[in-house]
Every structure is written in structure tokens, then in C-alpha cells.
N, C-alpha and C. Protein backbone atom coordinates (compact mmCIF):
# COMPACT_ATOMS: atom_id res chain seq x y z
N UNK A 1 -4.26 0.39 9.04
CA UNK A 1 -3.02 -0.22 8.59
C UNK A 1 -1.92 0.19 9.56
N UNK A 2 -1.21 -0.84 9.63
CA UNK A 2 0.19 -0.72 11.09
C UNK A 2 1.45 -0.63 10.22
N UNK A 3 2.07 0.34 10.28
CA UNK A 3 3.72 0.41 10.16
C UNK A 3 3.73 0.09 8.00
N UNK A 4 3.03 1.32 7.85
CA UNK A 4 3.27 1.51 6.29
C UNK A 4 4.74 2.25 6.05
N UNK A 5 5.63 1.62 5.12
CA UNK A 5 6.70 2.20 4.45
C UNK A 5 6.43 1.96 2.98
N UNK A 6 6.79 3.26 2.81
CA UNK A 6 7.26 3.28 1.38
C UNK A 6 8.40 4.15 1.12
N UNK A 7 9.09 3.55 0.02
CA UNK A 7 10.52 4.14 -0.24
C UNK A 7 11.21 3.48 -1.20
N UNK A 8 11.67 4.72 -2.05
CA UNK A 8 12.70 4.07 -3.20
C UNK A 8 13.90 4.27 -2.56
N UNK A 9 14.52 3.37 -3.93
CA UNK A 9 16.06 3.34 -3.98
C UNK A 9 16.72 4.76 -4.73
N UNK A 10 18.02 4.47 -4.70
CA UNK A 10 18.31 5.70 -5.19
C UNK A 10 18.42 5.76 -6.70
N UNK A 11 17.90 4.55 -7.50
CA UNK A 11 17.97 4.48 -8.85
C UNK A 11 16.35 4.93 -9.21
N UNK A 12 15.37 5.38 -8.14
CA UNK A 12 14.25 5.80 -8.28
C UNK A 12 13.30 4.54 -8.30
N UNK A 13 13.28 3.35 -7.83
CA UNK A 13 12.21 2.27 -7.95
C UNK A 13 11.88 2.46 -6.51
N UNK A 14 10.23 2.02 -5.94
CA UNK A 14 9.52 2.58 -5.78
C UNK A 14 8.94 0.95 -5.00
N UNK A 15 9.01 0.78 -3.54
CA UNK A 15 8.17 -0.14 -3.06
C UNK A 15 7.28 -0.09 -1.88
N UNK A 16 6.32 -1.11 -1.33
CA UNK A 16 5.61 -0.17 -0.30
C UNK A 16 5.52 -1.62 0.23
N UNK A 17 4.90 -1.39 1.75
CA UNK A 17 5.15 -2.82 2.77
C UNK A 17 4.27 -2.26 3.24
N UNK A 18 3.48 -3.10 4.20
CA UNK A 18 2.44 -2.85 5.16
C UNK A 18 1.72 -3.97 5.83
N UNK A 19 1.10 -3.34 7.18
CA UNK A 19 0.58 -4.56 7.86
C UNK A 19 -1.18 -4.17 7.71
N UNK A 20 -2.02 -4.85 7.37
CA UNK A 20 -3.19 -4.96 7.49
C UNK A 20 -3.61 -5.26 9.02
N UNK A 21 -4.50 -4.47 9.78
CA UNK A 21 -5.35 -5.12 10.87
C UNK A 21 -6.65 -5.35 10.75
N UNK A 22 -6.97 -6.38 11.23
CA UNK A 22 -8.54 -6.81 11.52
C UNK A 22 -8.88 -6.29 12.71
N UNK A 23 -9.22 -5.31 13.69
CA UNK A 23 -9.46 -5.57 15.22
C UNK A 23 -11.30 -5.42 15.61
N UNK A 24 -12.02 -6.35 14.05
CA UNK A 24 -13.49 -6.72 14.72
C UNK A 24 -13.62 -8.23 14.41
N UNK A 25 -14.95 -8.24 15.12
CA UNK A 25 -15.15 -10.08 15.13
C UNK A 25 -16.05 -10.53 13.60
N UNK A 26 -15.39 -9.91 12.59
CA UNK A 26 -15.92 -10.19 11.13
C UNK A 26 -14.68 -9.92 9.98
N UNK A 27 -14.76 -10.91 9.62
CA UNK A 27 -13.71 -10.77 8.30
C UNK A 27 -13.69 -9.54 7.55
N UNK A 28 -12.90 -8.62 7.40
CA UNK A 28 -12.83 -7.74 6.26
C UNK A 28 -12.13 -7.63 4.97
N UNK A 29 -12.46 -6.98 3.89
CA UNK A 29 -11.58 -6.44 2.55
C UNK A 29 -11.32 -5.00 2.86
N UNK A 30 -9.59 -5.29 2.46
CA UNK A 30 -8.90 -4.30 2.70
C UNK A 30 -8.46 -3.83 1.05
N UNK A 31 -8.60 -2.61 0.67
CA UNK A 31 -8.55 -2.38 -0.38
C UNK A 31 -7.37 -1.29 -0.17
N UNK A 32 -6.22 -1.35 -0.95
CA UNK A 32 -5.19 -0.35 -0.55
C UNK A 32 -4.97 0.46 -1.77
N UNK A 33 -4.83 1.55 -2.33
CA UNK A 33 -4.31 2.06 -3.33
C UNK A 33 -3.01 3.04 -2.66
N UNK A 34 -2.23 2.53 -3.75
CA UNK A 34 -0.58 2.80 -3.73
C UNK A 34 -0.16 4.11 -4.67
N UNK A 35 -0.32 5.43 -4.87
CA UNK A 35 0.49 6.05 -6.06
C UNK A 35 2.10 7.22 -5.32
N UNK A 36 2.51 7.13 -6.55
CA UNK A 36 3.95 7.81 -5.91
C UNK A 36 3.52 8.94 -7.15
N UNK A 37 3.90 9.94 -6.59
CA UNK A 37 3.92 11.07 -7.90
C UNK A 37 4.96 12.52 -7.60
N UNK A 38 5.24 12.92 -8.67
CA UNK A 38 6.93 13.83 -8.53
C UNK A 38 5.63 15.05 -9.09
N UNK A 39 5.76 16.17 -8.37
CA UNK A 39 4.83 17.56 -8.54
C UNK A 39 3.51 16.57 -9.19
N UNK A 40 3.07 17.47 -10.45
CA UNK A 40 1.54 16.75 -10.79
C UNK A 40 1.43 15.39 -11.67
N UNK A 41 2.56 14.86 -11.72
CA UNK A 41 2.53 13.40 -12.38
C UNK A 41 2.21 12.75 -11.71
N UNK A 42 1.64 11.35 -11.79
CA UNK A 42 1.75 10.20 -11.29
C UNK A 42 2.50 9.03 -12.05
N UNK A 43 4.11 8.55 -11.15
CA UNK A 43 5.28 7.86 -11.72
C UNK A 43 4.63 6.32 -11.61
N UNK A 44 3.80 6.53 -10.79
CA UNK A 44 3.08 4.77 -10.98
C UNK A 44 2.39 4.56 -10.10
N UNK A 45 1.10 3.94 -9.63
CA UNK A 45 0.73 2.84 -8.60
C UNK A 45 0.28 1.86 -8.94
N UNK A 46 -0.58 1.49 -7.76
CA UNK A 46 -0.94 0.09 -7.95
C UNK A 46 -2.08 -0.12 -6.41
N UNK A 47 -2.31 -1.34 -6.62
CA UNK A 47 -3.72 -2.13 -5.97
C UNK A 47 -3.60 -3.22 -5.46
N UNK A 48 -3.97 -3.16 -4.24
CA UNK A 48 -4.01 -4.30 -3.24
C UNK A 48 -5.23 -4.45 -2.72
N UNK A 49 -5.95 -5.48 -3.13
CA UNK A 49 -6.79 -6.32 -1.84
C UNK A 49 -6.77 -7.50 -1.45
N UNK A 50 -7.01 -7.53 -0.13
CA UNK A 50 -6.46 -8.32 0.58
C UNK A 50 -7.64 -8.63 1.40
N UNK A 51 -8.34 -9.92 1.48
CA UNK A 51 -9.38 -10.13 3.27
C UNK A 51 -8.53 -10.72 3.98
N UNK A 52 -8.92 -9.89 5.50
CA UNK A 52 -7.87 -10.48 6.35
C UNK A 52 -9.30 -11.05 7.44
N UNK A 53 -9.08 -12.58 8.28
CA UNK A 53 -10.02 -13.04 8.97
C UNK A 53 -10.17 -11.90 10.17
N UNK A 54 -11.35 -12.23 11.00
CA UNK A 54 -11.93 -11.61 12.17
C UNK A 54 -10.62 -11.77 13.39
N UNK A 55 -10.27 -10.72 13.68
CA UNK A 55 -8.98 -10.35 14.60
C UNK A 55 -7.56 -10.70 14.09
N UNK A 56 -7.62 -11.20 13.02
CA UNK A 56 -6.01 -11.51 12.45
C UNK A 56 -5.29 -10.14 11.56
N UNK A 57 -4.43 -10.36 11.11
CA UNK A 57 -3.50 -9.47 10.71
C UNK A 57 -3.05 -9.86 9.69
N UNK A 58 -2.34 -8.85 8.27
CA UNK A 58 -1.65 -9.51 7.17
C UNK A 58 -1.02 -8.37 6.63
N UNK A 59 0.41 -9.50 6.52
CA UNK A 59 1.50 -8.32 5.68
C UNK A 59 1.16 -8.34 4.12
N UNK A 60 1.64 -7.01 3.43
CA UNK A 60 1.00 -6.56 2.24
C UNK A 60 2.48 -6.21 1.51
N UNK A 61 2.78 -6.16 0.50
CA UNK A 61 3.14 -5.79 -0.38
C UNK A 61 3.57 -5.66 -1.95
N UNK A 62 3.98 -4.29 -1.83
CA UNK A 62 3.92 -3.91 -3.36
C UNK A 62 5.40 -3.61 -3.80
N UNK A 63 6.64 -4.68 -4.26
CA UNK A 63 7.74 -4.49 -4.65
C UNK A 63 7.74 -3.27 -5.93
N UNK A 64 8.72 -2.46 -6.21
CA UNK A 64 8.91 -2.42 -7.76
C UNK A 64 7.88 -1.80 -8.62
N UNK A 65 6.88 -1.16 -7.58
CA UNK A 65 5.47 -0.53 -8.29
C UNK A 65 5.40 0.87 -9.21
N UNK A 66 6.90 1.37 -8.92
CA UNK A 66 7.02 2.48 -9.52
C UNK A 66 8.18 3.17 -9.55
N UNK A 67 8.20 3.88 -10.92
CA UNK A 67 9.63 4.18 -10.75
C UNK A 67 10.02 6.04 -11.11
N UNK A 68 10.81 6.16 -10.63
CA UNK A 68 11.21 7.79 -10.81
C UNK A 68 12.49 7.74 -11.10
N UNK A 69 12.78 9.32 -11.96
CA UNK A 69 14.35 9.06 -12.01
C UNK A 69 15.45 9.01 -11.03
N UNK A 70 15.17 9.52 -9.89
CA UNK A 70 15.72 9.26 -8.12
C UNK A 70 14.99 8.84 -7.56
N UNK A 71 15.15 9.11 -6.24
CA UNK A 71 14.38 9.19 -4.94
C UNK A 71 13.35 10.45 -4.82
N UNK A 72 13.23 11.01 -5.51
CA UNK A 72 12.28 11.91 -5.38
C UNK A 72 10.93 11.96 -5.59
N UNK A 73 10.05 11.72 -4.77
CA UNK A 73 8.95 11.89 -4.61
C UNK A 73 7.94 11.37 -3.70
N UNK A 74 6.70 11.69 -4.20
CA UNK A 74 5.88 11.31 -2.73
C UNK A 74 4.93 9.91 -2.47
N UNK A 75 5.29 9.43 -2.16
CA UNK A 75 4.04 8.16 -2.22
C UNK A 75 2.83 8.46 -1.33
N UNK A 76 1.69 7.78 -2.04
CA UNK A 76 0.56 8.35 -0.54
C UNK A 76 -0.27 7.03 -0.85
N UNK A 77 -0.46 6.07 0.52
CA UNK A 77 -1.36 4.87 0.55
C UNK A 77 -2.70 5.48 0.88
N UNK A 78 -3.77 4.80 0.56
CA UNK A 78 -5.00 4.91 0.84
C UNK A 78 -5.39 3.76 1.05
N UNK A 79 -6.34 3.76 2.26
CA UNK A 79 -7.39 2.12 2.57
C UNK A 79 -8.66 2.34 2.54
N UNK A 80 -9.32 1.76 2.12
CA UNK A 80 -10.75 1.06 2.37
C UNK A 80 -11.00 -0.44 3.34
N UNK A 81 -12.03 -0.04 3.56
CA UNK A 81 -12.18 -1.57 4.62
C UNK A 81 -13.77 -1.22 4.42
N UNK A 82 -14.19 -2.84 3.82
CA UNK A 82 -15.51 -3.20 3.98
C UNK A 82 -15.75 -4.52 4.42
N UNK A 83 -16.85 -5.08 4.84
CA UNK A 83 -17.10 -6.52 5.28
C UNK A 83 -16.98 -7.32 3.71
N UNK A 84 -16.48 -8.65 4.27
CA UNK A 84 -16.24 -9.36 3.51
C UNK A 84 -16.90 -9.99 2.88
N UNK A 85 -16.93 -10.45 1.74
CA UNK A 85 -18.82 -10.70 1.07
C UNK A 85 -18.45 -12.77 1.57
């Protein structure tokens, strides 16, 4: 994944953007998991999949996925990539 942000506002909502890459000659599923969490909570995530074709690219996102009472806390993306059925 190319140029992941995530970042709330200062009312604590919670969004994430991202670019998916393909760079083989076979379609893949991109499976993203999204959570934001303040010490041992988790304030919210969420789930993205996405197939992107053989060498193409795709923007991703997750508006509004979570919310905290500020800006405080951590988001952490995770990907999977398998061939595309």
C-alpha cells in the first residue's frame, strides 16, 4: 500500500485514505483492516476489500470509521494480498 494516512479531527472522528498497488501480472484482493485504539481499547475499525487488476492501482477509503473523544490515538492499517479468485 502507497501513501496511507490516517487522522482525526480534533472533535476525535477518525478517517483513513490509501492507495492500493498491483505491481504483478495477476489480479489481486487486497484486504485492509483499519483499527484506531486509545491505550487498550479499540474506538473503532473497519474493512476494506478491494481487487485491484494486474499492474493497476486503487484509491481506498474509510471516512468517519471511528471516533475518540480528541485526536488522541493510534490507528494501525493492516494488508493482506491474495490472488484473485
Amino acid at each position: 500500500m502507497r501513501k496511507p494516512i490516517c487522522r482525526a479531527t480534533a472533535d476525535g472522528s477518525w478517517s483513513f485514505t490509501g492507495t492500493l498497488v498491483n505491481s504483478s501480472d495477476k489480479n489481486k484482493m487486497f484486504t485492509v483492516a483499519i483499527a484506531v485504539t486509545v491505550g487498550p481499547a479499540v474506538a473503532g475499525h473497519t474493512i476494506i476489500t478491494k481487487t485491484v487488476a494486474a499492474g493497476k492501482s486503487a484509491e481506498i477509503a474509510a471516512p468517519n470509521f471511528a471516533k475518540t473523544k480528541d485526536s488522541a490515538g493510534t490507528c494501525t492499517p493492516v494488508v493482506s494480498v491474495e490472488d484473485a479468485p
